[in-house]
N, C-alpha and C. Protein backbone atom coordinates (compact mmCIF):
# COMPACT_ATOMS: atom_id res chain seq x y z
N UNK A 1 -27.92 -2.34 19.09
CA UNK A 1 -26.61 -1.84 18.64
C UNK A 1 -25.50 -2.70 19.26
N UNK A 2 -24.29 -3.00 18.50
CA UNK A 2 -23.31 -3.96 18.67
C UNK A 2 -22.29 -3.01 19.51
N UNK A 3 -21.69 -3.70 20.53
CA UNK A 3 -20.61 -2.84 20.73
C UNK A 3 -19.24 -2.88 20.26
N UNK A 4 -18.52 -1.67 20.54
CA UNK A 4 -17.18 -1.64 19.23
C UNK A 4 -16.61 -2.88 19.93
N UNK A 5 -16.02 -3.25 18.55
CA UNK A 5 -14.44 -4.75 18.96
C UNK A 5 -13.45 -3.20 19.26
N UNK A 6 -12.69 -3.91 20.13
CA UNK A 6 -10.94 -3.82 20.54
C UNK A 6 -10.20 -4.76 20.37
N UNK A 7 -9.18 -3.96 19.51
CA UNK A 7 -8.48 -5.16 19.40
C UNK A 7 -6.76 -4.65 19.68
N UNK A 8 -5.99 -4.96 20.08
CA UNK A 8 -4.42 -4.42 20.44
C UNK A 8 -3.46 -5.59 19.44
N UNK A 9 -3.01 -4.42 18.85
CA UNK A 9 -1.79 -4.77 17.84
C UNK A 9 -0.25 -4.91 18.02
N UNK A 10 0.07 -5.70 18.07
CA UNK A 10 1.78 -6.53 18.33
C UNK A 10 2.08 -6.86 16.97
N UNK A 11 3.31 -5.54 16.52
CA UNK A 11 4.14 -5.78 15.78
C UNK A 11 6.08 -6.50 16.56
N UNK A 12 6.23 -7.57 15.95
CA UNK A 12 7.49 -8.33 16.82
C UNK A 12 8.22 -7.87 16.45
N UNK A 13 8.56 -6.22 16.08
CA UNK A 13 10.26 -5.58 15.47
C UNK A 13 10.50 -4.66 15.94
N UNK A 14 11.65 -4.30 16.58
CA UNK A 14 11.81 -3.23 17.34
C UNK A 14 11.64 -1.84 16.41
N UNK A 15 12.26 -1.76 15.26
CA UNK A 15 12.58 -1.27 14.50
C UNK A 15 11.18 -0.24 13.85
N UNK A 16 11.37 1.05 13.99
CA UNK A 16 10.00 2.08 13.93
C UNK A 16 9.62 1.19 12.45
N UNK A 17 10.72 1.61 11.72
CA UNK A 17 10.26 1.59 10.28
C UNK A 17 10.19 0.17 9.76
N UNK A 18 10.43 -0.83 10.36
CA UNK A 18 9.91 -2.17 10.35
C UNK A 18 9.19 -2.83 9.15
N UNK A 19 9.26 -3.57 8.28
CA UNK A 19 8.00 -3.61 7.44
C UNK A 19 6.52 -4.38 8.57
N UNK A 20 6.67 -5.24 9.68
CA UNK A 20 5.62 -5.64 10.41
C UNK A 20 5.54 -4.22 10.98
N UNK A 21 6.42 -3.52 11.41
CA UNK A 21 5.05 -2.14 12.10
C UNK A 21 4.70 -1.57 11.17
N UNK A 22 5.01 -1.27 9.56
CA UNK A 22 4.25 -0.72 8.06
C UNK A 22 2.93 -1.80 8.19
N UNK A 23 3.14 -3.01 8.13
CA UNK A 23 1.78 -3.94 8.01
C UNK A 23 0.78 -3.59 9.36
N UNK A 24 1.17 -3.27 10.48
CA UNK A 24 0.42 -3.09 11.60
C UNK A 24 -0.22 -1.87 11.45
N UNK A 25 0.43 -0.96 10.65
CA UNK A 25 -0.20 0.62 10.51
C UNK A 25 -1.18 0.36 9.07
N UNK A 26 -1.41 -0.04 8.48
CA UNK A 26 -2.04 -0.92 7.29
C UNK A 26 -3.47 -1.15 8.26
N UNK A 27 -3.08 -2.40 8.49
CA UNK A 27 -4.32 -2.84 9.70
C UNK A 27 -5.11 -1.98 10.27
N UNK A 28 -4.26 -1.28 11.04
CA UNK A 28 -5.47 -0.06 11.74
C UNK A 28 -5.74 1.17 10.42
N UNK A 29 -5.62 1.53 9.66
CA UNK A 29 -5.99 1.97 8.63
C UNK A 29 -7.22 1.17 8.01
N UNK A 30 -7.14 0.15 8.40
CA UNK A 30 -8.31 -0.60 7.01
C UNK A 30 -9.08 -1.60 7.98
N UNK A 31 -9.25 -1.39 9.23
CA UNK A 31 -10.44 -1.69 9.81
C UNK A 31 -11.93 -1.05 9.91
N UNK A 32 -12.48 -1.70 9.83
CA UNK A 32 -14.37 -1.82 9.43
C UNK A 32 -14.22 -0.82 10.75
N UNK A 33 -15.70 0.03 10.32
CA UNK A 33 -16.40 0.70 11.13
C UNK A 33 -17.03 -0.22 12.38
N UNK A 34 -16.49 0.28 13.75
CA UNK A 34 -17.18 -0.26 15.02
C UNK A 34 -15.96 -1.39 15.17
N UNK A 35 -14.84 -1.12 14.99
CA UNK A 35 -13.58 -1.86 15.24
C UNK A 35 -12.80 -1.01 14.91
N UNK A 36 -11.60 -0.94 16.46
CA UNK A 36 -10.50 -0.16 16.69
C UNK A 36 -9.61 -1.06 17.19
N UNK A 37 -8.49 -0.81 16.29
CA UNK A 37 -6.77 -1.65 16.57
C UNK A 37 -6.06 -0.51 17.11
N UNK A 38 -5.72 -0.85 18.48
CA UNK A 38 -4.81 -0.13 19.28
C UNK A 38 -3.46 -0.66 18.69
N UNK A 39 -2.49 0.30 18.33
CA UNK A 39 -0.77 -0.44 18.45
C UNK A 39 -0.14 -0.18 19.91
N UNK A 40 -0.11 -1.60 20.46
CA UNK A 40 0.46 -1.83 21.46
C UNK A 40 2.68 -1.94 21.20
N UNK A 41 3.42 -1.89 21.85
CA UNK A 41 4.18 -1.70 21.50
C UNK A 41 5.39 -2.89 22.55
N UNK A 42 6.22 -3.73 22.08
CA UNK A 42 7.13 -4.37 22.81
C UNK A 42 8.65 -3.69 22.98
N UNK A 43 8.69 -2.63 22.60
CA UNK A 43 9.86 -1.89 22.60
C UNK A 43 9.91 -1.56 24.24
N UNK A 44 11.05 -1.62 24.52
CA UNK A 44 11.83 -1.30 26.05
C UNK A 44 11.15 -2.72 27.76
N UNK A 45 10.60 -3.42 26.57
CA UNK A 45 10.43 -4.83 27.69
C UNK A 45 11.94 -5.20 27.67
N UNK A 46 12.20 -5.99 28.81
CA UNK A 46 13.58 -6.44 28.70
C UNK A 46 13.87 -7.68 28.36
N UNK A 47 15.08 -8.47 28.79
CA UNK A 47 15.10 -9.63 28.89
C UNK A 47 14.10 -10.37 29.66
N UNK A 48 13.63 -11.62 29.15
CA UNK A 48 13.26 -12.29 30.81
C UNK A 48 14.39 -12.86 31.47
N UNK A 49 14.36 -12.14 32.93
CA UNK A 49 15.13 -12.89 33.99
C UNK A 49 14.42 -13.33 35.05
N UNK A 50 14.63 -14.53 35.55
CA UNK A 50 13.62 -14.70 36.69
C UNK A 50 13.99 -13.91 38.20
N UNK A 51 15.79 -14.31 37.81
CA UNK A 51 15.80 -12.82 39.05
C UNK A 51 15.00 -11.50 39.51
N UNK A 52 15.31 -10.92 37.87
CA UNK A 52 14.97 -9.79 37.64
C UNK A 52 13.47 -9.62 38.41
N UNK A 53 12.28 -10.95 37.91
CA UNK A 53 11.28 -10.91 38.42
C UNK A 53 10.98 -11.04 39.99
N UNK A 54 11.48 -11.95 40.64
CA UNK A 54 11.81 -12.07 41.94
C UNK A 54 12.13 -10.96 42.40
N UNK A 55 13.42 -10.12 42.31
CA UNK A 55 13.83 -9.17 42.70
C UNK A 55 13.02 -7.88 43.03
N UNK A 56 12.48 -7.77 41.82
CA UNK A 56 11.83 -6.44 41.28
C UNK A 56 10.63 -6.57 40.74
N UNK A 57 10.21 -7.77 40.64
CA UNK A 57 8.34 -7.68 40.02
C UNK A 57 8.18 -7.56 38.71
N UNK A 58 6.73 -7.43 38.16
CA UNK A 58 7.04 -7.32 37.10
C UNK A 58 7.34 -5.46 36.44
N UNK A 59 8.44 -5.83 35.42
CA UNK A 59 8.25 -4.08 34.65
C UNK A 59 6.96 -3.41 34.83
N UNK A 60 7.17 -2.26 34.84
CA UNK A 60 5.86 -1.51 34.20
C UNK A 60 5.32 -1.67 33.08
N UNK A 61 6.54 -1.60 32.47
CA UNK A 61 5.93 -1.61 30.77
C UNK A 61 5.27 -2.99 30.42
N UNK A 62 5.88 -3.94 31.39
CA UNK A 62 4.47 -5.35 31.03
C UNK A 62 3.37 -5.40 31.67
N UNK A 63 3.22 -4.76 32.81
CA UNK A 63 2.14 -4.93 33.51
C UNK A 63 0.88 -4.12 32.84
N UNK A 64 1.78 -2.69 32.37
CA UNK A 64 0.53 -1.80 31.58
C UNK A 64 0.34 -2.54 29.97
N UNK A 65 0.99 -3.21 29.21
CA UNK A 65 0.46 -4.05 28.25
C UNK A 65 -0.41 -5.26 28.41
N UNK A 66 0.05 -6.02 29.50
CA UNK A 66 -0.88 -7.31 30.06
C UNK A 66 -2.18 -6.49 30.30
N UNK A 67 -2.65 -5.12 31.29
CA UNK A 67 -3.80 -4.81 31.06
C UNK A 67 -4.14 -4.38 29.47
N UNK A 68 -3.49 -4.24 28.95
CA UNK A 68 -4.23 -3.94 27.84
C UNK A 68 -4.82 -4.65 26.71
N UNK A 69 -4.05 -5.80 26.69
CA UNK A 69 -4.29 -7.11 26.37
C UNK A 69 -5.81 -7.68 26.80
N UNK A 70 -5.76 -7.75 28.52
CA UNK A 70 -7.02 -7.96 29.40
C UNK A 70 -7.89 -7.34 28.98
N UNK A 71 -7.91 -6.09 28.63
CA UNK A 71 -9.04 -5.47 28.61
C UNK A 71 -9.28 -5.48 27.08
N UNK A 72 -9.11 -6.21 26.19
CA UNK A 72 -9.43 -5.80 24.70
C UNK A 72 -10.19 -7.05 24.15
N UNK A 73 -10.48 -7.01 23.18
CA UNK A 73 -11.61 -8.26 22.90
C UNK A 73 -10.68 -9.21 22.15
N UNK A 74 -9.66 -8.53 21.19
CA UNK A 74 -8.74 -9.50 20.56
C UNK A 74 -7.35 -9.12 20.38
N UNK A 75 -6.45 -9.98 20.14
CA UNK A 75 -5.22 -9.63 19.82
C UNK A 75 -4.58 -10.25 18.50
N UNK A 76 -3.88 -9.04 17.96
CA UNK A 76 -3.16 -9.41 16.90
C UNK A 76 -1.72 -9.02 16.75
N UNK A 77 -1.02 -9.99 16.01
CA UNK A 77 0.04 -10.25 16.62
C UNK A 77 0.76 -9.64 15.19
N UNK A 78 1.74 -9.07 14.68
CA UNK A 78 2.27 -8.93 13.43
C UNK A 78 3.54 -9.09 13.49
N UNK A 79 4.11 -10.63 13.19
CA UNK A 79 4.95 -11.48 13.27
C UNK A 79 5.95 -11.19 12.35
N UNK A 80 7.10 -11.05 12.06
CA UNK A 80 8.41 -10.94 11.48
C UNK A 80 9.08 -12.64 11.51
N UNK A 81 9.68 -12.76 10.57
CA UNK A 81 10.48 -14.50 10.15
C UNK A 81 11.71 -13.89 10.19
N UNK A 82 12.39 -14.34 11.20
CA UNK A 82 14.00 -14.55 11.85
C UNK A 82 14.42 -16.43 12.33
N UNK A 83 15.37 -16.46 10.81
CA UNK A 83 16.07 -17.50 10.49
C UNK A 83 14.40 -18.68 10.77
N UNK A 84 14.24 -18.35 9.89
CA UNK A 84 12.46 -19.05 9.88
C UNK A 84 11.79 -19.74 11.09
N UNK A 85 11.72 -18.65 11.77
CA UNK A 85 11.37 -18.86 12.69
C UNK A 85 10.71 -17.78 13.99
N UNK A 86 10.04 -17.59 15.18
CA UNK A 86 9.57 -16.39 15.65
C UNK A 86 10.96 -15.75 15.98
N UNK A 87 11.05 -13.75 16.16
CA UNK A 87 11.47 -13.46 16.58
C UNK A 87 12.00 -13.51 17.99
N UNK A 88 13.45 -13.50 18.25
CA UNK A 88 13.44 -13.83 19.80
C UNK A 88 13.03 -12.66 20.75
N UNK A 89 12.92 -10.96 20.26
CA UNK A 89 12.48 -10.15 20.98
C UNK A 89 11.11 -10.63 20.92
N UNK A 90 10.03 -10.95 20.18
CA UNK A 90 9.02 -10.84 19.97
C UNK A 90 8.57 -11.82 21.16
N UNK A 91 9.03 -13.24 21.04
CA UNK A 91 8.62 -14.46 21.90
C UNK A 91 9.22 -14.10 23.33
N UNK A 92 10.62 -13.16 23.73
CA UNK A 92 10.94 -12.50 25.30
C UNK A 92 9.40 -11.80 25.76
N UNK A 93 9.18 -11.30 24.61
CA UNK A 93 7.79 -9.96 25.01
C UNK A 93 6.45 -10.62 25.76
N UNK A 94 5.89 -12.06 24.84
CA UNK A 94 5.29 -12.94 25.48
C UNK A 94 5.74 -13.47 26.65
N UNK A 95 6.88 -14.09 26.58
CA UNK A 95 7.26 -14.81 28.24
C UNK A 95 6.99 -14.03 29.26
N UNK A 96 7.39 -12.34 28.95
CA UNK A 96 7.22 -11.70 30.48
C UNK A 96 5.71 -11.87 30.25
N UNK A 97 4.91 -11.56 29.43
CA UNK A 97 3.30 -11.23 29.57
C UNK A 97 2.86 -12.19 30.11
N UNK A 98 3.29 -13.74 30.21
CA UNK A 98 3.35 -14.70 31.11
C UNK A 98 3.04 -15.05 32.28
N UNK A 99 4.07 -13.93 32.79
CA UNK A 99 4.34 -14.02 34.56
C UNK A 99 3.57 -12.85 35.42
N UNK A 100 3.36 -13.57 36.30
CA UNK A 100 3.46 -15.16 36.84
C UNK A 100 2.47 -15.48 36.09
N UNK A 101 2.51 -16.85 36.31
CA UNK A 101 1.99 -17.84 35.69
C UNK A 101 0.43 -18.30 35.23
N UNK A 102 0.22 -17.48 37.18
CA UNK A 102 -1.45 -17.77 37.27
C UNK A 102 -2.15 -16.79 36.81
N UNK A 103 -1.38 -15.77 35.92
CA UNK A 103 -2.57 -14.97 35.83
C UNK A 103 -2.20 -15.03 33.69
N UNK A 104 -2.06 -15.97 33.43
CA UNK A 104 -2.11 -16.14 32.00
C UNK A 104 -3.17 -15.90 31.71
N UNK A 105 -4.55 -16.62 32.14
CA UNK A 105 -5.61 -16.87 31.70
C UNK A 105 -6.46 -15.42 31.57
N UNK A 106 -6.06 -14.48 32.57
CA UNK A 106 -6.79 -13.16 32.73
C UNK A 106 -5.88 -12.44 31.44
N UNK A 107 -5.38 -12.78 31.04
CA UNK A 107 -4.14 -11.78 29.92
C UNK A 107 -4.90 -12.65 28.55
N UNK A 108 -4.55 -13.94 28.55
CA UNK A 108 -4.50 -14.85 27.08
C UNK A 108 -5.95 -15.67 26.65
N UNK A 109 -6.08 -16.32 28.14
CA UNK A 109 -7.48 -17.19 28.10
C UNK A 109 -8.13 -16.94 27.36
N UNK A 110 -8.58 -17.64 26.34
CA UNK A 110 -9.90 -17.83 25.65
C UNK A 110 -9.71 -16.29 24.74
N UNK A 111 -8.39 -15.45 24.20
CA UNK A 111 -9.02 -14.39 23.59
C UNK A 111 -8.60 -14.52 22.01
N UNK A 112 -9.00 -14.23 21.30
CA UNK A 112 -8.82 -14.10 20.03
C UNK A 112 -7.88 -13.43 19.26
N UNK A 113 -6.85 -14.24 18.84
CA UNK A 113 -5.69 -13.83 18.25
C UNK A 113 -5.58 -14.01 16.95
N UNK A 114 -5.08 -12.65 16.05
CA UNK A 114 -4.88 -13.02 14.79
C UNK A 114 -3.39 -12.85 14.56
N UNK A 115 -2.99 -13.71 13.48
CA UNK A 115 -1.46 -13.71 13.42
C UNK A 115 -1.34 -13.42 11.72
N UNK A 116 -0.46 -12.16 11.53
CA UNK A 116 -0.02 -11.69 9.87
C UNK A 116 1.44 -11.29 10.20
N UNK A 117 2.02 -11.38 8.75
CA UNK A 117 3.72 -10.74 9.24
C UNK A 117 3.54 -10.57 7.77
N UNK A 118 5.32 -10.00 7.41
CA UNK A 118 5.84 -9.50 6.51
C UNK A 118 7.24 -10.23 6.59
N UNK A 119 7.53 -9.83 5.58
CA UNK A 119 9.26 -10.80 5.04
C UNK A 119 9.85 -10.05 4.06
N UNK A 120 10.77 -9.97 3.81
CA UNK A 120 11.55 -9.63 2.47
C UNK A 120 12.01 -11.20 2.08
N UNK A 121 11.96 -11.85 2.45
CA UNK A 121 12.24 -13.07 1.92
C UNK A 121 10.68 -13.78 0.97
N UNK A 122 10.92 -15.01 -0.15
CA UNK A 122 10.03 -15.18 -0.86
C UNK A 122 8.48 -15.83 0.00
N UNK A 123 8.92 -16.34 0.95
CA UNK A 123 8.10 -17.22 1.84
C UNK A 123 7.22 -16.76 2.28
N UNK A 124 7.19 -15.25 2.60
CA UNK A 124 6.52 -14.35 3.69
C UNK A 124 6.80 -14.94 5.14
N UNK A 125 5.89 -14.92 5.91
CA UNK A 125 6.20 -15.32 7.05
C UNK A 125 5.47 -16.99 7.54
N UNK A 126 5.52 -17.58 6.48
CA UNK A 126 4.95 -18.74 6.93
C UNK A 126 5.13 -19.49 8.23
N UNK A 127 6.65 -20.14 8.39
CA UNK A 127 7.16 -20.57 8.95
C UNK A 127 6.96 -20.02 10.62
N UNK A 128 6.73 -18.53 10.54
CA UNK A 128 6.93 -17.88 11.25
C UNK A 128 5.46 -18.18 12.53
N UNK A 129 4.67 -17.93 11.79
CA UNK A 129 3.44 -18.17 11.85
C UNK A 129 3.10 -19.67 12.33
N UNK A 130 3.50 -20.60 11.63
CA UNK A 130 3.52 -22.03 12.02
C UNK A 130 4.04 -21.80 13.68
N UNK A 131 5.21 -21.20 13.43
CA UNK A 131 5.97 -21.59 14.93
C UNK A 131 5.36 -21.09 15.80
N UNK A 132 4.22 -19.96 15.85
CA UNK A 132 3.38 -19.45 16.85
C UNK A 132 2.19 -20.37 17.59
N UNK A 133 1.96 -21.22 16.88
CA UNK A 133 1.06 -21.85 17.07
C UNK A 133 0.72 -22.94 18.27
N UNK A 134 1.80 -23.78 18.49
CA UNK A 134 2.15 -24.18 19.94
C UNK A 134 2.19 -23.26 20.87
N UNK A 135 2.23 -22.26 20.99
CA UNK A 135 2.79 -21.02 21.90
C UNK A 135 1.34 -20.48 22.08
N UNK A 136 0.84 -19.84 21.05
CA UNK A 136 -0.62 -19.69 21.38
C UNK A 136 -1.84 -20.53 22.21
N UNK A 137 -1.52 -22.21 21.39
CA UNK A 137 -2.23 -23.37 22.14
C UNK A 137 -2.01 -23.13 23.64
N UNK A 138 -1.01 -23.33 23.96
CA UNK A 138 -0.47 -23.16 25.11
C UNK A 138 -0.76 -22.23 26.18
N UNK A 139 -0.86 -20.82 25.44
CA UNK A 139 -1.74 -19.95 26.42
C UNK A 139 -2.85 -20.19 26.60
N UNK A 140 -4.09 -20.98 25.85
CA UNK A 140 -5.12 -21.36 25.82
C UNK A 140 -5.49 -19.93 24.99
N UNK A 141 -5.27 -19.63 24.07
CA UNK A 141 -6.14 -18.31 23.74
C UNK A 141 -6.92 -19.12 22.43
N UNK A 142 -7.53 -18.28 21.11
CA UNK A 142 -8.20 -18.85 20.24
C UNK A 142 -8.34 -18.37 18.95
N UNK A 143 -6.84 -19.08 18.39
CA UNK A 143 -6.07 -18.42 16.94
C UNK A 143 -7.65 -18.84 15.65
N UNK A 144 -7.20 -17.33 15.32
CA UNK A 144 -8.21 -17.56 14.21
C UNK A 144 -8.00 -17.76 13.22
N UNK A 145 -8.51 -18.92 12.16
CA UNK A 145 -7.77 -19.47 10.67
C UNK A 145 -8.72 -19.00 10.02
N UNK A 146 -9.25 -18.40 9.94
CA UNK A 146 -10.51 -17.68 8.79
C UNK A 146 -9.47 -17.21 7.28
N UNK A 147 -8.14 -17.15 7.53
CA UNK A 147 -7.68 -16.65 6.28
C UNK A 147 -5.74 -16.48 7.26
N UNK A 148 -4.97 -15.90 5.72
CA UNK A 148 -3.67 -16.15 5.95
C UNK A 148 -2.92 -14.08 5.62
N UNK A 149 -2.26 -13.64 6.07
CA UNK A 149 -1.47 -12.59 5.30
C UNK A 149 -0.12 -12.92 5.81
N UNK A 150 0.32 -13.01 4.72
CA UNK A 150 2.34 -13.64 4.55
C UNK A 150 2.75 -12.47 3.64
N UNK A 151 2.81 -11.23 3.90
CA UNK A 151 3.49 -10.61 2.76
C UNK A 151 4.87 -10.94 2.18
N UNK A 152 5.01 -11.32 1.04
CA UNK A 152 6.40 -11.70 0.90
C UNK A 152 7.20 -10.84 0.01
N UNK A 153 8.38 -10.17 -0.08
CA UNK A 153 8.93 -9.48 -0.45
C UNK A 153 8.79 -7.96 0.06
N UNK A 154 8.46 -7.66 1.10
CA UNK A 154 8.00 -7.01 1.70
C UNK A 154 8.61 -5.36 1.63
N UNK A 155 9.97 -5.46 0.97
CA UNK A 155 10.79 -4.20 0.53
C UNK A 155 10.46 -3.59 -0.20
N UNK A 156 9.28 -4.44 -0.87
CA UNK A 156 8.49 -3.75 -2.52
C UNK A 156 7.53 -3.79 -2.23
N UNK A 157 6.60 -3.45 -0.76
CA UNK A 157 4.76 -3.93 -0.85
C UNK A 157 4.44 -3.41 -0.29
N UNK A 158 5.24 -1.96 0.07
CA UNK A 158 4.50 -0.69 0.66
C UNK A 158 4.22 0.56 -0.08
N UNK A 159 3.61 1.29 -0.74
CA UNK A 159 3.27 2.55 -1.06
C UNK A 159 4.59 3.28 -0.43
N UNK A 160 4.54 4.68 -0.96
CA UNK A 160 5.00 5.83 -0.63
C UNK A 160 4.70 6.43 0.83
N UNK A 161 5.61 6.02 1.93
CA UNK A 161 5.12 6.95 3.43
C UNK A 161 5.31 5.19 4.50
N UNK A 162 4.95 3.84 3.57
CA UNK A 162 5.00 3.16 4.07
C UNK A 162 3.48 2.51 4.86
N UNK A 163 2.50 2.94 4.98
CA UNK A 163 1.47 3.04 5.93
C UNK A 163 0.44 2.24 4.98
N UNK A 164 0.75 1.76 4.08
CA UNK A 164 -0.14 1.52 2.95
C UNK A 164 0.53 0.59 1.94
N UNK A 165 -0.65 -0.85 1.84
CA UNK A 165 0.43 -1.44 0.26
C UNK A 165 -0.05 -1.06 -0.89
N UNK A 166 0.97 -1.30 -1.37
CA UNK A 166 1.22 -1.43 -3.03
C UNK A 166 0.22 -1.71 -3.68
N UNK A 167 0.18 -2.70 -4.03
CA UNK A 167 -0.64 -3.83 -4.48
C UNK A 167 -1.78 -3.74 -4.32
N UNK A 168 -3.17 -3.28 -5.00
CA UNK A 168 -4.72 -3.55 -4.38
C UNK A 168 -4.92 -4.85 -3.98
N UNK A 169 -4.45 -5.97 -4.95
CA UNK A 169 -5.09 -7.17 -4.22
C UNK A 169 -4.39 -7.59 -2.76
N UNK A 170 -3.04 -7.47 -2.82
CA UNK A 170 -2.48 -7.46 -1.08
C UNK A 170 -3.63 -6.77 -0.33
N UNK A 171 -3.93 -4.86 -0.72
CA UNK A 171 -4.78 -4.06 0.35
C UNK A 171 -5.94 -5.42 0.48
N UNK A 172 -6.34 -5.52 -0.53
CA UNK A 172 -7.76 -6.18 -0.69
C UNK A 172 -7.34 -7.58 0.43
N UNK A 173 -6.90 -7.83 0.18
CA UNK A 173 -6.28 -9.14 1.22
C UNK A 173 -6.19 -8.80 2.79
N UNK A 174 -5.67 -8.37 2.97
CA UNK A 174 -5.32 -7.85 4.06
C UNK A 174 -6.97 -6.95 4.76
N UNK A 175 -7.49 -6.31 3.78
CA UNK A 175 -8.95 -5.94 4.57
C UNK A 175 -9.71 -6.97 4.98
N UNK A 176 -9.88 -7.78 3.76
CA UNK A 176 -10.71 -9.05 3.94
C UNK A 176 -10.02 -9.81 5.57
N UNK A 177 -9.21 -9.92 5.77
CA UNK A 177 -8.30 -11.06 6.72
C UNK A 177 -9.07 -9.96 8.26
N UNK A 178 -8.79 -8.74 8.35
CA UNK A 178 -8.84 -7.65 9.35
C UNK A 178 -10.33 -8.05 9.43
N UNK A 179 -10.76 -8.14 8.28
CA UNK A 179 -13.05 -8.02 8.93
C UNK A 179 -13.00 -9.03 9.33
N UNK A 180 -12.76 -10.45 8.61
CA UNK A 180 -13.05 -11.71 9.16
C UNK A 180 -12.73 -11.71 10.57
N UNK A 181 -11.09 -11.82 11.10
CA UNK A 181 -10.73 -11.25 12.55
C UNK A 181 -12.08 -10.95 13.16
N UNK A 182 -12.38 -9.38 12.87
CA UNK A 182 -13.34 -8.88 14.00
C UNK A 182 -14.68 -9.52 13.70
N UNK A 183 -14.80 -10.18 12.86
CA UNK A 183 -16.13 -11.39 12.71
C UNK A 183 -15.63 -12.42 14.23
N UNK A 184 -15.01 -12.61 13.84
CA UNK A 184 -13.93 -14.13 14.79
C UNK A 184 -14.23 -13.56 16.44
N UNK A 185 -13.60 -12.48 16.29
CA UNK A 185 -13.72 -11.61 17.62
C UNK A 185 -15.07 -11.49 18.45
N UNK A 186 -15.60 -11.08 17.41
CA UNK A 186 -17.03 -10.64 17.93
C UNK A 186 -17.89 -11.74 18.40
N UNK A 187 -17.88 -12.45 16.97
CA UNK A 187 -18.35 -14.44 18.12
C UNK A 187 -18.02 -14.87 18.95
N UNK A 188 -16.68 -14.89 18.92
CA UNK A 188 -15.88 -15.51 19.96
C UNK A 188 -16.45 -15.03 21.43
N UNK A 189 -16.39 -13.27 21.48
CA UNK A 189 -16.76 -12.71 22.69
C UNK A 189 -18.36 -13.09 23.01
N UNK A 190 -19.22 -13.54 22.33
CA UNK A 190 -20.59 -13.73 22.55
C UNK A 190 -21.42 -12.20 22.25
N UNK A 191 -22.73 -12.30 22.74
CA UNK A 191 -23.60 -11.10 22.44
C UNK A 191 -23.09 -9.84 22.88
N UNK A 192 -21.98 -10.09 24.13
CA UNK A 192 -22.04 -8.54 24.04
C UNK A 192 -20.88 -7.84 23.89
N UNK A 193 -20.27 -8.26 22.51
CA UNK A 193 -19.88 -7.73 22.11
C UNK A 193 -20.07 -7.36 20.21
């Protein structure tokens, strides 16, 4: 018997009703049996200041996400395109998960990240996505290209309640992208997981 994937979900919008936290609630809705997406949450991290860190250490609220991060088999990230490009709350949220420095590798090292967003613009989040990609390298973690979700127009590609798209072939898209992930995941982690 396999053991369950974990995986913790980062939507980059503060905003409840968000269309990336609608796509993040999607996700954990339409994951395969023996895979669970936690929604992790970047709301009330602050600025990064290095004072701040010096001074006072790190927040709570990053230290209890960095474990949660640590302890999960993969991470997925549900990216928003601001002026085509990553959100700046979203990329503050990473920097603190950062610090210090030496303990990146116990947070990011080697874990399996999937990256999807939403847009009301025609593009979806391409751009957005592109720009993650140095940033990921960088942590050393291990972005998975098995497939793409860019929802584009995103004001029109939710169902009624929001929690759900429109569109079967988007749903259909978006399941397919979520199994592959915990395919990705599950290799990635070796046998025992």
């Amino acid at each position: 018997m396999t053991a369950p994937i974990r995986i913790v979900g980062l939507s980059g919008s503060l905003r409840s009703g968000s269309y990336n936290a609608q796509l993040l609630r999607a996700a954990v809705a339409l994951a395969p049996d023996g895979v669970t997406i936690t929604t992790g949450t970047i709301r009330g991290i602050p600025l990064y200041d290095g004072d701040v860190e010096t001074a006072e250490g790190i927040p709570p609220l990053v230290a209890a996400l960095k474990d949660e991060i640590a302890a999960a088999d993969g991470l997925l990230l549900v990216t928003p395109e601001y002026n085509n490009s990553i959100p700046g709350v979203f990329k503050n949220a990473i920097d603190w998960l950062t610090r210090p420095a030496d303990d990146i590798a116990r947070v990011f090292g080697a874990k399996p990240v999937g990256l999807i967003g939403a847009s009301p613009g025609g593009f979806g989040t391409i751009l957005s996505q592109n720009a993650w990609l140095p940033v990921l390298r960088t942590l050393g973690t291990e972005p998975y290209f098995g497939g793409r979700v860019m929802i584009s127009r995103a004001h029109k590609a939710f169902g009624e309640g929001g929690d759900t798209l429109a569109d079967p072939a988007m749903e259909a898209m978006l399941k397919g992208y979520i199994e592959g992930f915990a395919q990705f995941v599950r290799a990635t982690a070796g046998p025992s997981a």
